[in-house]
PDB file of N, CA and C in Angstrom:
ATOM      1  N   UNK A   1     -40.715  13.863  -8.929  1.00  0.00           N
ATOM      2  CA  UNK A   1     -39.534  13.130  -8.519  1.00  0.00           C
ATOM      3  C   UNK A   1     -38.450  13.167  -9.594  1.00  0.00           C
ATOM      4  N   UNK A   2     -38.967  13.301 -10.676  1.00  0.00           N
ATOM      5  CA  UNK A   2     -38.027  12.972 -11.918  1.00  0.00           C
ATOM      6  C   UNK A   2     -36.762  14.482 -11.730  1.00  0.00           C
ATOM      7  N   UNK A   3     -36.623  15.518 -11.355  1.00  0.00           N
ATOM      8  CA  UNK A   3     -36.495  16.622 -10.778  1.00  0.00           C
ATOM      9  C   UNK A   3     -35.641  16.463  -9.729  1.00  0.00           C
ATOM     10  N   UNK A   4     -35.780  15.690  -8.815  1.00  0.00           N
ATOM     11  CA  UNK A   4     -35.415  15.285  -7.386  1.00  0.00           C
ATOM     12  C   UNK A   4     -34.139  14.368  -8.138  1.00  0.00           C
ATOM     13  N   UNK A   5     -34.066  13.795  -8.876  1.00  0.00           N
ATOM     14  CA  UNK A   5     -33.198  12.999  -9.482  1.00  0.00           C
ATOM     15  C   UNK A   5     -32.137  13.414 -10.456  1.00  0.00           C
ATOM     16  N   UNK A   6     -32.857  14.965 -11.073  1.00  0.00           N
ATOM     17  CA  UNK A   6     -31.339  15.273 -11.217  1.00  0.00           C
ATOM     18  C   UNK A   6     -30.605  16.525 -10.850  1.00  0.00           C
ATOM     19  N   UNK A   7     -31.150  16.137  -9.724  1.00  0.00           N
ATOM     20  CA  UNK A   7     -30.515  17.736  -8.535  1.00  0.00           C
ATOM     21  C   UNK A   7     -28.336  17.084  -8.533  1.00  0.00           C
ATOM     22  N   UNK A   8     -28.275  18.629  -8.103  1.00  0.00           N
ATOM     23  CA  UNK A   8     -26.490  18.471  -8.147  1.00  0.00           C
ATOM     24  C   UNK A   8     -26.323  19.379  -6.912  1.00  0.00           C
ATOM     25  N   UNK A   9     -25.091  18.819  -6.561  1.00  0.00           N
ATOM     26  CA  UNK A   9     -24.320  18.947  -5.155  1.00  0.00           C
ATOM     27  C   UNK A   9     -24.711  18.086  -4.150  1.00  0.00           C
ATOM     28  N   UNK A  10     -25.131  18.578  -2.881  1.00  0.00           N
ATOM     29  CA  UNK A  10     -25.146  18.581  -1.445  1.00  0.00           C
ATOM     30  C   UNK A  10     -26.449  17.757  -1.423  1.00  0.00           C
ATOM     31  N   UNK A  11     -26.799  16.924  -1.345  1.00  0.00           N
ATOM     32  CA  UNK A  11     -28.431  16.532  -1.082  1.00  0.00           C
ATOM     33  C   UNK A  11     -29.032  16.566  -0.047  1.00  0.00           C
ATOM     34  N   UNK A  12     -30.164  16.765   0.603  1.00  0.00           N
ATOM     35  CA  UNK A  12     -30.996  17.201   2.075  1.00  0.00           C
ATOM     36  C   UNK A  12     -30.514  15.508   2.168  1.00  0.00           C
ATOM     37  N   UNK A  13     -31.326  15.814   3.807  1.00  0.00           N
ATOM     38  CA  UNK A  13     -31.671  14.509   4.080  1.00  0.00           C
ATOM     39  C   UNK A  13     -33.037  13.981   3.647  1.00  0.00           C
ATOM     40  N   UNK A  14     -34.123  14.664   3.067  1.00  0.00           N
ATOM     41  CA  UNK A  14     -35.266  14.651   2.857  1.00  0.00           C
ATOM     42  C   UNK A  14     -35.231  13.710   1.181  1.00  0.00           C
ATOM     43  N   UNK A  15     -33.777  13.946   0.452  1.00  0.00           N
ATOM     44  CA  UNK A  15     -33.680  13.275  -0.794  1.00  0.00           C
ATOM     45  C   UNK A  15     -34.184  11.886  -0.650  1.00  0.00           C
ATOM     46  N   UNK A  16     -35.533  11.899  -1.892  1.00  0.00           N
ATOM     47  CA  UNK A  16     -36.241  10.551  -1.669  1.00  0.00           C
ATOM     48  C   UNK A  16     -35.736   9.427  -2.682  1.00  0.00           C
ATOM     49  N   UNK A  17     -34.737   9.649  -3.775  1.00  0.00           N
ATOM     50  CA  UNK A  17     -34.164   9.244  -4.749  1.00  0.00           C
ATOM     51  C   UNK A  17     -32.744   8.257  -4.147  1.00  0.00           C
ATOM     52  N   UNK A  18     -32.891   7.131  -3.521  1.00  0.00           N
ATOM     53  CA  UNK A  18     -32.065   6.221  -2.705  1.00  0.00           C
ATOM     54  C   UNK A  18     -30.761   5.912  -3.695  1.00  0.00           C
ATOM     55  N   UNK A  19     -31.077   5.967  -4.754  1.00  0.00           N
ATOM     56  CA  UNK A  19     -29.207   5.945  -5.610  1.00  0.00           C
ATOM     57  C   UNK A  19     -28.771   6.983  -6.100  1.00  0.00           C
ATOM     58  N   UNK A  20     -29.467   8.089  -5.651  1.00  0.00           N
ATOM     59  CA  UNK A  20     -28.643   9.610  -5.994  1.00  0.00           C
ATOM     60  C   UNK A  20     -27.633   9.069  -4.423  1.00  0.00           C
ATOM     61  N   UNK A  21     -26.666   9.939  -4.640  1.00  0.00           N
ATOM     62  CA  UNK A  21     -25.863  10.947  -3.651  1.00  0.00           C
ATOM     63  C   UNK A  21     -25.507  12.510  -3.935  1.00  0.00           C
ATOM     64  N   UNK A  22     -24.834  13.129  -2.997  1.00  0.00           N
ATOM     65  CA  UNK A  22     -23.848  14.208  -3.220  1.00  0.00           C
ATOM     66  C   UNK A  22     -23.596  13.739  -4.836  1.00  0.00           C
ATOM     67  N   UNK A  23     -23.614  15.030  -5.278  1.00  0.00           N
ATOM     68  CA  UNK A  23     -22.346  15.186  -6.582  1.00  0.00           C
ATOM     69  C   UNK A  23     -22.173  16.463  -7.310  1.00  0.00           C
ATOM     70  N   UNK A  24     -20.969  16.234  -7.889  1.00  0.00           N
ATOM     71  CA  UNK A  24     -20.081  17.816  -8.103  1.00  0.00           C
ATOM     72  C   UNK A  24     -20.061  18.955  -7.048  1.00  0.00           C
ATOM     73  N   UNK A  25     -19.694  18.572  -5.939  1.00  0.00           N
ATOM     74  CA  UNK A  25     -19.244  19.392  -4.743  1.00  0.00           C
ATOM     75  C   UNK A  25     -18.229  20.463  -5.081  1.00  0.00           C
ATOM     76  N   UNK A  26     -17.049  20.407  -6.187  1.00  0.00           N
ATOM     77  CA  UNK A  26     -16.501  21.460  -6.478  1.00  0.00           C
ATOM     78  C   UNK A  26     -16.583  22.225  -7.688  1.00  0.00           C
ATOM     79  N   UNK A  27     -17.866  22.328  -7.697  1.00  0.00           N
ATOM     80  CA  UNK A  27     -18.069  23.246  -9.094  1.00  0.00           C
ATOM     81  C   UNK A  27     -17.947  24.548  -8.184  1.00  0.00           C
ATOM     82  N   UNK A  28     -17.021  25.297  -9.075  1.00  0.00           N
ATOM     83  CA  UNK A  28     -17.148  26.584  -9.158  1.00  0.00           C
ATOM     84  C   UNK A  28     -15.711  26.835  -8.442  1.00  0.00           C
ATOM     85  N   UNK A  29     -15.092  26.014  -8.214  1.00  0.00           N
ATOM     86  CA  UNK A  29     -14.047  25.779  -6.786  1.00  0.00           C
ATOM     87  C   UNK A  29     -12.796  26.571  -7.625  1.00  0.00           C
ATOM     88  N   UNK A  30     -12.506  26.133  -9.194  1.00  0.00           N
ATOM     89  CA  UNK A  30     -11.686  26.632  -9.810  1.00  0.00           C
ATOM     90  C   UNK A  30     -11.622  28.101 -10.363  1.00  0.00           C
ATOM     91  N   UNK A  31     -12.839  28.819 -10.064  1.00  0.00           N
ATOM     92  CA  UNK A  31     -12.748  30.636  -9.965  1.00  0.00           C
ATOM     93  C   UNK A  31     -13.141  30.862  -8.647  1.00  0.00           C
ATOM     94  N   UNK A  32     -13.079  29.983  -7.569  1.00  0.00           N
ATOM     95  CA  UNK A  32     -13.035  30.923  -6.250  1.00  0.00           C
ATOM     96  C   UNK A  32     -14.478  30.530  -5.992  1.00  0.00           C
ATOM     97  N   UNK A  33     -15.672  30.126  -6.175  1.00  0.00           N
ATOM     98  CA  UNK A  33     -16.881  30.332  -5.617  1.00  0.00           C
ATOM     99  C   UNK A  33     -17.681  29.401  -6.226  1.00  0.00           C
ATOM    100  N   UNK A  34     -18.654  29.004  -4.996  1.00  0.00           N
ATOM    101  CA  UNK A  34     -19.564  27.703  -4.657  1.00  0.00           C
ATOM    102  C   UNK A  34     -20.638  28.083  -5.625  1.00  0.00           C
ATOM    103  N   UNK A  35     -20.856  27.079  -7.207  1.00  0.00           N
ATOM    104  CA  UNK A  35     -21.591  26.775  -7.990  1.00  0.00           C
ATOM    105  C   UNK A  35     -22.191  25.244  -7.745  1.00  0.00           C
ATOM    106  N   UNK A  36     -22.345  25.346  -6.823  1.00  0.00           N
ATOM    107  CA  UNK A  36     -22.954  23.539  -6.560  1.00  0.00           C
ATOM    108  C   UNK A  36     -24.481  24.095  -6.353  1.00  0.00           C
ATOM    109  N   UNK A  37     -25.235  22.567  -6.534  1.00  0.00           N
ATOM    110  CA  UNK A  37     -26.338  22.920  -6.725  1.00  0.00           C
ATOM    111  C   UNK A  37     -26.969  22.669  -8.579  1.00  0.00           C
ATOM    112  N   UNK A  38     -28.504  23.629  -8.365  1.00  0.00           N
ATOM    113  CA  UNK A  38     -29.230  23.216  -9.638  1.00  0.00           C
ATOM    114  C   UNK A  38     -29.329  21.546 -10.327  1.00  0.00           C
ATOM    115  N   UNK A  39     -29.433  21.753 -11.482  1.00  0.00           N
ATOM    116  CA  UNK A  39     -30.216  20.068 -12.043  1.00  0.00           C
ATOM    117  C   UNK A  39     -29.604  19.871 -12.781  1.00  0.00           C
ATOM    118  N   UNK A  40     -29.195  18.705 -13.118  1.00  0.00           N
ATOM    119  CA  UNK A  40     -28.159  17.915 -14.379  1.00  0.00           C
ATOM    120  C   UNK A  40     -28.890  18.441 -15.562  1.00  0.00           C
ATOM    121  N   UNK A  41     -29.098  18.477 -17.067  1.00  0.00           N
ATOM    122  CA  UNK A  41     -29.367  18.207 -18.312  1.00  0.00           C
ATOM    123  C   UNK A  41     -29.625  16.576 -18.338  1.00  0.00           C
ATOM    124  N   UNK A  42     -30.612  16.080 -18.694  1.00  0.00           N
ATOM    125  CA  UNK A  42     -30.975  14.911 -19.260  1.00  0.00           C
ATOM    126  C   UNK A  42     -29.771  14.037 -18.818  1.00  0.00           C
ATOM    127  N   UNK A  43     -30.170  13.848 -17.434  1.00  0.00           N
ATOM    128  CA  UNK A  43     -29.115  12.536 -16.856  1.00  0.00           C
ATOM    129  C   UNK A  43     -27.969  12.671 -16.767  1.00  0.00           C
ATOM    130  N   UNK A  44     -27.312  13.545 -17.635  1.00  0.00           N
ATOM    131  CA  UNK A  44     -25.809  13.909 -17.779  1.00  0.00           C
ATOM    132  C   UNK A  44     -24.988  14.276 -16.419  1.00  0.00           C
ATOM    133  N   UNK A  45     -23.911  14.683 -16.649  1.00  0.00           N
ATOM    134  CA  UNK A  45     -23.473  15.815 -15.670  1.00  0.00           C
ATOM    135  C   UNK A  45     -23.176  17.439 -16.174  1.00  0.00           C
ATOM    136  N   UNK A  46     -24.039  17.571 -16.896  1.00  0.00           N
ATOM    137  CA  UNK A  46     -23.810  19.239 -17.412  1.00  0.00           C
ATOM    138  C   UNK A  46     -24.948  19.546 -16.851  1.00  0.00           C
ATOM    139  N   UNK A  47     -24.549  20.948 -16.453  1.00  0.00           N
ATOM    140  CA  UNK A  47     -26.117  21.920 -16.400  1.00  0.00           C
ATOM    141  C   UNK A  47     -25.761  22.976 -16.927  1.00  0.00           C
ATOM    142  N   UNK A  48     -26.936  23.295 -17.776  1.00  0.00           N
ATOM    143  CA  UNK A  48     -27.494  24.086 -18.618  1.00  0.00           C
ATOM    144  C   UNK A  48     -28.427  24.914 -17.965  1.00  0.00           C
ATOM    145  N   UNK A  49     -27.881  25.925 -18.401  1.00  0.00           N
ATOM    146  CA  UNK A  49     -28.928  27.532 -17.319  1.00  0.00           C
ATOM    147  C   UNK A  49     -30.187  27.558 -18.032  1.00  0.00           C
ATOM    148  N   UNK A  50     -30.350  27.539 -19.319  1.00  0.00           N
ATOM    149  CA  UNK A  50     -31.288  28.097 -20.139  1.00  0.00           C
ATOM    150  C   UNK A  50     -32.170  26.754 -20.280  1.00  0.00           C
ATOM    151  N   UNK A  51     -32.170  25.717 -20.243  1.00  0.00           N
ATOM    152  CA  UNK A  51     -33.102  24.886 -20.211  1.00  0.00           C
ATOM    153  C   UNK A  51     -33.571  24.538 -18.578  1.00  0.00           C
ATOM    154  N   UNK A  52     -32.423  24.591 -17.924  1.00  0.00           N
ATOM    155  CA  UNK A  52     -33.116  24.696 -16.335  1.00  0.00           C
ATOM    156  C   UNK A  52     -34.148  25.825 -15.984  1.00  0.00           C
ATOM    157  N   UNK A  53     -33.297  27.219 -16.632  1.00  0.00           N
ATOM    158  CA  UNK A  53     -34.712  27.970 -16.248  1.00  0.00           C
ATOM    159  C   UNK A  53     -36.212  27.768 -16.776  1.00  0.00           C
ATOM    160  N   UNK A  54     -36.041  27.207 -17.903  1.00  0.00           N
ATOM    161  CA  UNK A  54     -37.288  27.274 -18.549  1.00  0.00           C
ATOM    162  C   UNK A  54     -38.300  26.091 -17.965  1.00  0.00           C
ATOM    163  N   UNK A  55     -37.472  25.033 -17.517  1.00  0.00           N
ATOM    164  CA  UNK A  55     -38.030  23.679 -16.315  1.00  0.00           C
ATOM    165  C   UNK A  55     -38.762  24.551 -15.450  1.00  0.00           C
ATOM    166  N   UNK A  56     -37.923  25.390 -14.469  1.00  0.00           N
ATOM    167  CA  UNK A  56     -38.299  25.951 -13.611  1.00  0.00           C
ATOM    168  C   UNK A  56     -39.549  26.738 -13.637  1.00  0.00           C
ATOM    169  N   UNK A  57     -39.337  27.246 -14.716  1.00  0.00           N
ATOM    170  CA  UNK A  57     -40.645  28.509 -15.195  1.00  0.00           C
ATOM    171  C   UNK A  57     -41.784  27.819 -15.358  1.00  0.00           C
ATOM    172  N   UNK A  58     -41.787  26.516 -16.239  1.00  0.00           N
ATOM    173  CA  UNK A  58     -42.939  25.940 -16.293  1.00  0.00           C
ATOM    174  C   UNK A  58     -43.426  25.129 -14.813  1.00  0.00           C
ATOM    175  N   UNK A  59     -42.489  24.429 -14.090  1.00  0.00           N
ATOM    176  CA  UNK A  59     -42.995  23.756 -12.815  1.00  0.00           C
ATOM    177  C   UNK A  59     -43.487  25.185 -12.225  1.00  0.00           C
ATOM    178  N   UNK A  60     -43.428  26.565 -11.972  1.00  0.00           N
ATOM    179  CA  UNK A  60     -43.412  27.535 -11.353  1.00  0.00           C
ATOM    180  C   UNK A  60     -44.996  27.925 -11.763  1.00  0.00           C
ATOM    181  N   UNK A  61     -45.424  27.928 -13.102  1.00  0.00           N
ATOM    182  CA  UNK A  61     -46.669  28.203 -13.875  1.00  0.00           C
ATOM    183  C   UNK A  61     -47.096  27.089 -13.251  1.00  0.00           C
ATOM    184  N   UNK A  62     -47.082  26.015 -13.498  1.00  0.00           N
ATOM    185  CA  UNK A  62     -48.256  24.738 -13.535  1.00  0.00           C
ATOM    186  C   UNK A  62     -48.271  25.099 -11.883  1.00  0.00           C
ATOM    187  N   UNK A  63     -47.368  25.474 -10.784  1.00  0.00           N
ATOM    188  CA  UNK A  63     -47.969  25.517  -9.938  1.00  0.00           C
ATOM    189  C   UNK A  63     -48.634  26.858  -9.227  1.00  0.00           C
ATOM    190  N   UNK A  64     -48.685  27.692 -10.022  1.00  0.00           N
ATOM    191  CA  UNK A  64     -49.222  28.935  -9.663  1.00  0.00           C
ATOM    192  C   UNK A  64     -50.961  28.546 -10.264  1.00  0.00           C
ATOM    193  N   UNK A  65     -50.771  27.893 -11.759  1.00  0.00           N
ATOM    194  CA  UNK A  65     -52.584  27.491 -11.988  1.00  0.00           C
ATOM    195  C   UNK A  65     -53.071  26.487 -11.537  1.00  0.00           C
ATOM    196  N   UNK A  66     -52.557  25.306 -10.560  1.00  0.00           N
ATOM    197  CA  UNK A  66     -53.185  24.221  -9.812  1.00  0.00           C
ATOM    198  C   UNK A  66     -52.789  24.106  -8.785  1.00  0.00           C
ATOM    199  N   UNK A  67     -52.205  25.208  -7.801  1.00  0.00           N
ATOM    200  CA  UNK A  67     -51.721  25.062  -6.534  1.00  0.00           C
ATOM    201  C   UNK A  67     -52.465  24.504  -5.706  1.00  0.00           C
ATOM    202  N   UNK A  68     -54.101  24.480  -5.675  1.00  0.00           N
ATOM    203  CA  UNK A  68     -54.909  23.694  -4.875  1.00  0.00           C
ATOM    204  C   UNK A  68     -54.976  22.307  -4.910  1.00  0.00           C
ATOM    205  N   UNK A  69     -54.578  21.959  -6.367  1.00  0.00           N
ATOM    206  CA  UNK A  69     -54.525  20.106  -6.441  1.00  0.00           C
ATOM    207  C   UNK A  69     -53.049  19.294  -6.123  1.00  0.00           C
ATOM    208  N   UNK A  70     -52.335  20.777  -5.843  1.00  0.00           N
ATOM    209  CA  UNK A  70     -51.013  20.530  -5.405  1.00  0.00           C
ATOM    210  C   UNK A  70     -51.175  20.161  -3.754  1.00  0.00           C
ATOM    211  N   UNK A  71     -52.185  20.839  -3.486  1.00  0.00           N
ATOM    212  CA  UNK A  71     -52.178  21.180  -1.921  1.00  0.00           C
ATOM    213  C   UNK A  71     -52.841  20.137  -1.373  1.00  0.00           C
ATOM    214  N   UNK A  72     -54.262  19.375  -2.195  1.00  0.00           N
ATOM    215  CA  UNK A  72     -54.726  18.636  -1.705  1.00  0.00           C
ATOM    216  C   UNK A  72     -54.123  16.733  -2.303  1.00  0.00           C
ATOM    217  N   UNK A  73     -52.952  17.373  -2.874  1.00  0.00           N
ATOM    218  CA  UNK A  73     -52.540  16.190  -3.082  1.00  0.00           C
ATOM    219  C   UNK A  73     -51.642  15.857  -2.033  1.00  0.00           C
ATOM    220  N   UNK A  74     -51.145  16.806  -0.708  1.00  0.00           N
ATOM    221  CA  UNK A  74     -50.182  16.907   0.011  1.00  0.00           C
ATOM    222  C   UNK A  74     -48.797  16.776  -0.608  1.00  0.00           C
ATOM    223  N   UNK A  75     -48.413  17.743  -1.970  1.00  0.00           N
ATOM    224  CA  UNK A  75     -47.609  17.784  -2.707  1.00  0.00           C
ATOM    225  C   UNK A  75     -46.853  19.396  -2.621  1.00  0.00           C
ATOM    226  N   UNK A  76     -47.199  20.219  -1.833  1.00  0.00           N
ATOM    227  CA  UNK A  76     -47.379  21.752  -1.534  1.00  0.00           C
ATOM    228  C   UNK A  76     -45.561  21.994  -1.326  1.00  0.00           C
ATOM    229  N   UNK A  77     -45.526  20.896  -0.347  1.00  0.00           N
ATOM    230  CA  UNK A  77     -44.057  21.719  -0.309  1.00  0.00           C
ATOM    231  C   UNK A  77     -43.155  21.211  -0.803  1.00  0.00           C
ATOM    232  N   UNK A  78     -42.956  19.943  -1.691  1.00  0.00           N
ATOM    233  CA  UNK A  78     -42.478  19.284  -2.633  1.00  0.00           C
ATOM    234  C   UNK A  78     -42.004  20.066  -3.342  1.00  0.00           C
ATOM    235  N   UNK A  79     -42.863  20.673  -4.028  1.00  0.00           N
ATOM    236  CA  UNK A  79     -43.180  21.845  -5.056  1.00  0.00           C
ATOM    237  C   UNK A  79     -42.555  22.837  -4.911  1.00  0.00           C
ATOM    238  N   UNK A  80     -42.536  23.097  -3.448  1.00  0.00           N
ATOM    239  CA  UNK A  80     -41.668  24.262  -3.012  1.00  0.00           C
ATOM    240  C   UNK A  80     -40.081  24.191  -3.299  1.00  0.00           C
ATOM    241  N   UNK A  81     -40.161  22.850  -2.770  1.00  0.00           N
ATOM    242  CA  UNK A  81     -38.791  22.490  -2.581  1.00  0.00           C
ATOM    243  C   UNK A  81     -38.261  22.218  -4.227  1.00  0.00           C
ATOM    244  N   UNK A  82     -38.772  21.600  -5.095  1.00  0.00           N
ATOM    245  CA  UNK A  82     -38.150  21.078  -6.398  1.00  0.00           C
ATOM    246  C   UNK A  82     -37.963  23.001  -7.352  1.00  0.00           C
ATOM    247  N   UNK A  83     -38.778  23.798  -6.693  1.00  0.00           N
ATOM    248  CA  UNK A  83     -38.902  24.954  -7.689  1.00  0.00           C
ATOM    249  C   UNK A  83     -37.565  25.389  -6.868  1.00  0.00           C
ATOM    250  N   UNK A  84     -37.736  25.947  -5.815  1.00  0.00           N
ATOM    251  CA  UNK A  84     -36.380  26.669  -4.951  1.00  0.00           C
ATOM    252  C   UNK A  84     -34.696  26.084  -5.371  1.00  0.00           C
ATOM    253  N   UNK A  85     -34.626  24.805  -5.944  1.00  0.00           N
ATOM    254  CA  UNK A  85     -33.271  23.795  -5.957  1.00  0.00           C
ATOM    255  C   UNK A  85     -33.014  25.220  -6.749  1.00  0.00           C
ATOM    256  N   UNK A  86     -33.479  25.198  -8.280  1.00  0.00           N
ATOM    257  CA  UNK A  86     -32.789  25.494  -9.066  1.00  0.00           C
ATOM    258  C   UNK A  86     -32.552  27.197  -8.637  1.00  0.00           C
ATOM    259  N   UNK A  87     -33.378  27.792  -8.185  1.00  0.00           N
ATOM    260  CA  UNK A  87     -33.641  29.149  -7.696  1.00  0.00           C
ATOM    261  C   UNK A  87     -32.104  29.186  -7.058  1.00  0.00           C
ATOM    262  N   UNK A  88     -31.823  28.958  -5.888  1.00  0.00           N
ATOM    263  CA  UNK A  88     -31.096  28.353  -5.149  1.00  0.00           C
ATOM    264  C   UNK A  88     -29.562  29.051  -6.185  1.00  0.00           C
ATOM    265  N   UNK A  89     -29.392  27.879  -6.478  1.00  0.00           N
ATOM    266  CA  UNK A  89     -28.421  27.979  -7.827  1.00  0.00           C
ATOM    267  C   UNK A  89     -28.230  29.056  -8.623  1.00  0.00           C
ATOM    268  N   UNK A  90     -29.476  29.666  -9.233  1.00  0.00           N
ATOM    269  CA  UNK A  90     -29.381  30.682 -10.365  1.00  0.00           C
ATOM    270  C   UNK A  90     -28.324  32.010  -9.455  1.00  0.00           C
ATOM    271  N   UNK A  91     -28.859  31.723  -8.171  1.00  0.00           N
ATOM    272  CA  UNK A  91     -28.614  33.637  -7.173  1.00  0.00           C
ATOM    273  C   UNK A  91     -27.216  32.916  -7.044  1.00  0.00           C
ATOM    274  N   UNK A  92     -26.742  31.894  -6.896  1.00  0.00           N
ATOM    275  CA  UNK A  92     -24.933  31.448  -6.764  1.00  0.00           C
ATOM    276  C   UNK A  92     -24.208  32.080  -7.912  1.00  0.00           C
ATOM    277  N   UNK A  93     -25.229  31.686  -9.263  1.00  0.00           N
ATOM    278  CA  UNK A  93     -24.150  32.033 -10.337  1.00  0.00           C
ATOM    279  C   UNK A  93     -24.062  33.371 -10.926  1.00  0.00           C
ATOM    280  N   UNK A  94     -24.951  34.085  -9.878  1.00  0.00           N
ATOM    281  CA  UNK A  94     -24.831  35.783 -10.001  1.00  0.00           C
ATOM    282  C   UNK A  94     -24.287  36.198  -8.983  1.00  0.00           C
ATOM    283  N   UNK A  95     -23.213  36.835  -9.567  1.00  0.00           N
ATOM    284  CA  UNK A  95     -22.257  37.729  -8.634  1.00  0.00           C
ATOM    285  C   UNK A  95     -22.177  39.144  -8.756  1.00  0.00           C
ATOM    286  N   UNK A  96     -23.234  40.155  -8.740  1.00  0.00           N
ATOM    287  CA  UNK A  96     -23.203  41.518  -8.948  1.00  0.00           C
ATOM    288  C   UNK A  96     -22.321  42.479  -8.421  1.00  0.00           C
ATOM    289  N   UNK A  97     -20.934  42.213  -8.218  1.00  0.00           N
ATOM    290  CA  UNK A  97     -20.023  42.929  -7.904  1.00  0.00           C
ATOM    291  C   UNK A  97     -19.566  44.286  -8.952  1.00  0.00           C
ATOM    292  N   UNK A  98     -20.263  45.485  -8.394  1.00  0.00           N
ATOM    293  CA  UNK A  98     -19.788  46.852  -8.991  1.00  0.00           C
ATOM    294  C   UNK A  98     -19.001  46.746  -9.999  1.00  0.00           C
ATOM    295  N   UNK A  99     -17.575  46.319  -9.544  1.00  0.00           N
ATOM    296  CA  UNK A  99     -16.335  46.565 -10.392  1.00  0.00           C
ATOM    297  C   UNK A  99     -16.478  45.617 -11.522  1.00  0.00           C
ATOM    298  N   UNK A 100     -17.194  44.020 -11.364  1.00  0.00           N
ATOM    299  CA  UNK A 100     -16.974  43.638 -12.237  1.00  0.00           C
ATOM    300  C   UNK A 100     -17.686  42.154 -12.066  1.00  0.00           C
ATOM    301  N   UNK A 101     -18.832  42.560 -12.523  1.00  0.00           N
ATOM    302  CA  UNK A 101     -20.228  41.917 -12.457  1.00  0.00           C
ATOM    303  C   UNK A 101     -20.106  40.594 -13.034  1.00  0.00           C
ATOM    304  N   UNK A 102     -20.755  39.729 -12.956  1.00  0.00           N
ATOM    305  CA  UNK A 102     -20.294  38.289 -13.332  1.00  0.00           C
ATOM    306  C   UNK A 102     -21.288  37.315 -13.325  1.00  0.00           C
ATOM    307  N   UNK A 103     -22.029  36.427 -14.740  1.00  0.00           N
ATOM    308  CA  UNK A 103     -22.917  35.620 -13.936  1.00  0.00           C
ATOM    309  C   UNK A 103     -22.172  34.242 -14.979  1.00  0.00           C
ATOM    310  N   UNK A 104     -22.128  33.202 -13.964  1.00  0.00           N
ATOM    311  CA  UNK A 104     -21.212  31.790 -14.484  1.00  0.00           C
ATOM    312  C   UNK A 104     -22.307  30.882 -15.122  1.00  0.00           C
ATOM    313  N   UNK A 105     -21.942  30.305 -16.162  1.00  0.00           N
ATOM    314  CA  UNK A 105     -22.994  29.453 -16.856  1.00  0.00           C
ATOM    315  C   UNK A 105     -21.953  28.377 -17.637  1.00  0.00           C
ATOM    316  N   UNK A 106     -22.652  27.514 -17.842  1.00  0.00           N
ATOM    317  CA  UNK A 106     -21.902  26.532 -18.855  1.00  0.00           C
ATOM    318  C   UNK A 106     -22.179  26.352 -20.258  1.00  0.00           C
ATOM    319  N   UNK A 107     -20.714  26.263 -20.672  1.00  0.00           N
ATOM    320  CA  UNK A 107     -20.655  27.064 -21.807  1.00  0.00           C
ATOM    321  C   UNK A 107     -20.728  25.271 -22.597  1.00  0.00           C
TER     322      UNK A 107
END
């Protein structure tokens, strides 16, 4: 849950975190393209690529070596869902355009 809490943008309806909302709906708005999405930094409102991925990598490991206690915890697609947010995000802030390739991060 702790994860679920510091997701950014658009929230499902499935968001179980009752004083989150929506937030930062126009990131990315000021070069033309939808960077909403991924996870705050430690409560803040920054996100940070390089510590999100590495969140990700480890929730991604711990659930590739206990996916069964994931499963019988009825936690399976939770899991799915908290790993995909940031996934989600990373493929927004890559723009592989030929002429002039581009991936957005905060600086």
């Amino acid at each position: 849950m702790f994860y679920e809490a510091q997701r950014s943008g658009s929230l499902p309806t499935s968001n179980r975190i009752q004083y989150r909302g929506d937030s930062a709906l126009s990131d990315g708005s000021d070069n033309g393209v939808d960077l909403t999405g991924g996870w705050y930094d430690a409560g803040d409102g920054v996100k940070f690529n390089f510590p999100m991925a590495a969140s990700t990598t480890v929730l991604a490991v711990g659930f590739i070596f206990f996916e069964n206690a994931y499963e019988r915890a009825n936690q399976k697609e939770l899991m799915y869902d908290s790993i995909k947010w940031p996934l989600d995000y990373f493929l927004k802030c890559w723009k592989p355009d030929s002429s002039n390739p581009r991936y957005y991060a905060q600086k």
